[in-house]
Protein backbone atom coordinates (compact mmCIF):
# COMPACT_ATOMS: atom_id res chain seq x y z
CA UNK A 1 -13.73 17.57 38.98
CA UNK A 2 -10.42 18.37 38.04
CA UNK A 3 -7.53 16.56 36.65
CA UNK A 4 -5.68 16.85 39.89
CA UNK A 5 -8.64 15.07 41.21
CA UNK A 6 -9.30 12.35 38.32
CA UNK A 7 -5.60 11.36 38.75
CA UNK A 8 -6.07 10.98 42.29
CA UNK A 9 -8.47 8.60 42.31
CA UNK A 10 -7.11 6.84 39.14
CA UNK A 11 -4.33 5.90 41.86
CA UNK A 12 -6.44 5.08 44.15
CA UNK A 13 -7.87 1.80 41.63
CA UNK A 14 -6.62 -1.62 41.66
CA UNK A 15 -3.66 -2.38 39.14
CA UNK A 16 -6.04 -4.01 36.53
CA UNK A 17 -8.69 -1.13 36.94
CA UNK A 18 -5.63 1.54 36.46
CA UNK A 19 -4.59 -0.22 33.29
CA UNK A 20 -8.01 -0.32 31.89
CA UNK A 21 -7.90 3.21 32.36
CA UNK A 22 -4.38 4.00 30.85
CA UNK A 23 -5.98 1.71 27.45
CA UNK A 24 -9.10 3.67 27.28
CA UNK A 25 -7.14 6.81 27.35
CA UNK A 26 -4.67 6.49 24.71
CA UNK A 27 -7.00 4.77 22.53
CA UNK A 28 -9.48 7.61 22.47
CA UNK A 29 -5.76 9.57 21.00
CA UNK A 30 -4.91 7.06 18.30
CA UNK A 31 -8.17 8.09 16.55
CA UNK A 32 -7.33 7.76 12.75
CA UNK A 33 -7.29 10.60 11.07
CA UNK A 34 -9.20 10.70 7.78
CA UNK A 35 -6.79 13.13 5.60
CA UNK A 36 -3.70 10.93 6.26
CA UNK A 37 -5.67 7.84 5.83
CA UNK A 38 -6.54 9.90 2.34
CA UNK A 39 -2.90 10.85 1.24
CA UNK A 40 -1.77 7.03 2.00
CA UNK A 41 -4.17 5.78 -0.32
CA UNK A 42 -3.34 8.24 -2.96
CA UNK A 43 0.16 7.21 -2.66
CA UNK A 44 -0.21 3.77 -2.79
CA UNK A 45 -2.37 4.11 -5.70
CA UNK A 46 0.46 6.05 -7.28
CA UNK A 47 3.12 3.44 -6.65
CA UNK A 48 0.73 0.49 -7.51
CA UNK A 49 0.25 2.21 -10.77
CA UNK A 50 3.85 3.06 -11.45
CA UNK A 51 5.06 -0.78 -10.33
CA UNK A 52 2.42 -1.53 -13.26
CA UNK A 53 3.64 0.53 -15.14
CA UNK A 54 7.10 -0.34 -15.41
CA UNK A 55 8.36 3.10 -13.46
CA UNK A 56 9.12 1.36 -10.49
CA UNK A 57 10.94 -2.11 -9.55
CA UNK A 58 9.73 -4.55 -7.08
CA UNK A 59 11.41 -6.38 -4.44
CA UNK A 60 10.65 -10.26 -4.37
CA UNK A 61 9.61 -11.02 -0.71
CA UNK A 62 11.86 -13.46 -0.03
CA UNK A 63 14.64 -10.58 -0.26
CA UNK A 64 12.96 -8.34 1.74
CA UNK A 65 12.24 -11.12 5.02
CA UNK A 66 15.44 -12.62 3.87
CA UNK A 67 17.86 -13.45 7.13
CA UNK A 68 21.14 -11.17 7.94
């Protein structure tokens, strides 16, 4: 079957059916990927140690959600 085809009848489906589809599709493309998931957890490590180590400052919560 082709895509031609595939989007045809995806048309063809009830509203609710069509947006089940549309979610199943682009959650099978947010798929984490393992290497970034890697490097983000190397760099957090690296600024977790740093903030312990006095290299880097924190910023108390309250400024950060603090109303403009």
């Amino acid at each position: 079957m082709s895509s031609k085809e595939i989007l045809e009848q995806a048309m063809a489906l009830k509203p609710e059916e069509r947006f089940m589809v549309v979610e199943g599709l682009l959650e099978s493309l947010d798929e984490p990927d393992r290497k970034i998931d890697e490097i983000w957890v190397e760099e957090a490590e690296k600024r977790l140690r740093a903030y312990r180590e006095g290299r880097l400052a924190g910023i108390p919560m309250e400024e950060i959600f603090r109303d403009k």
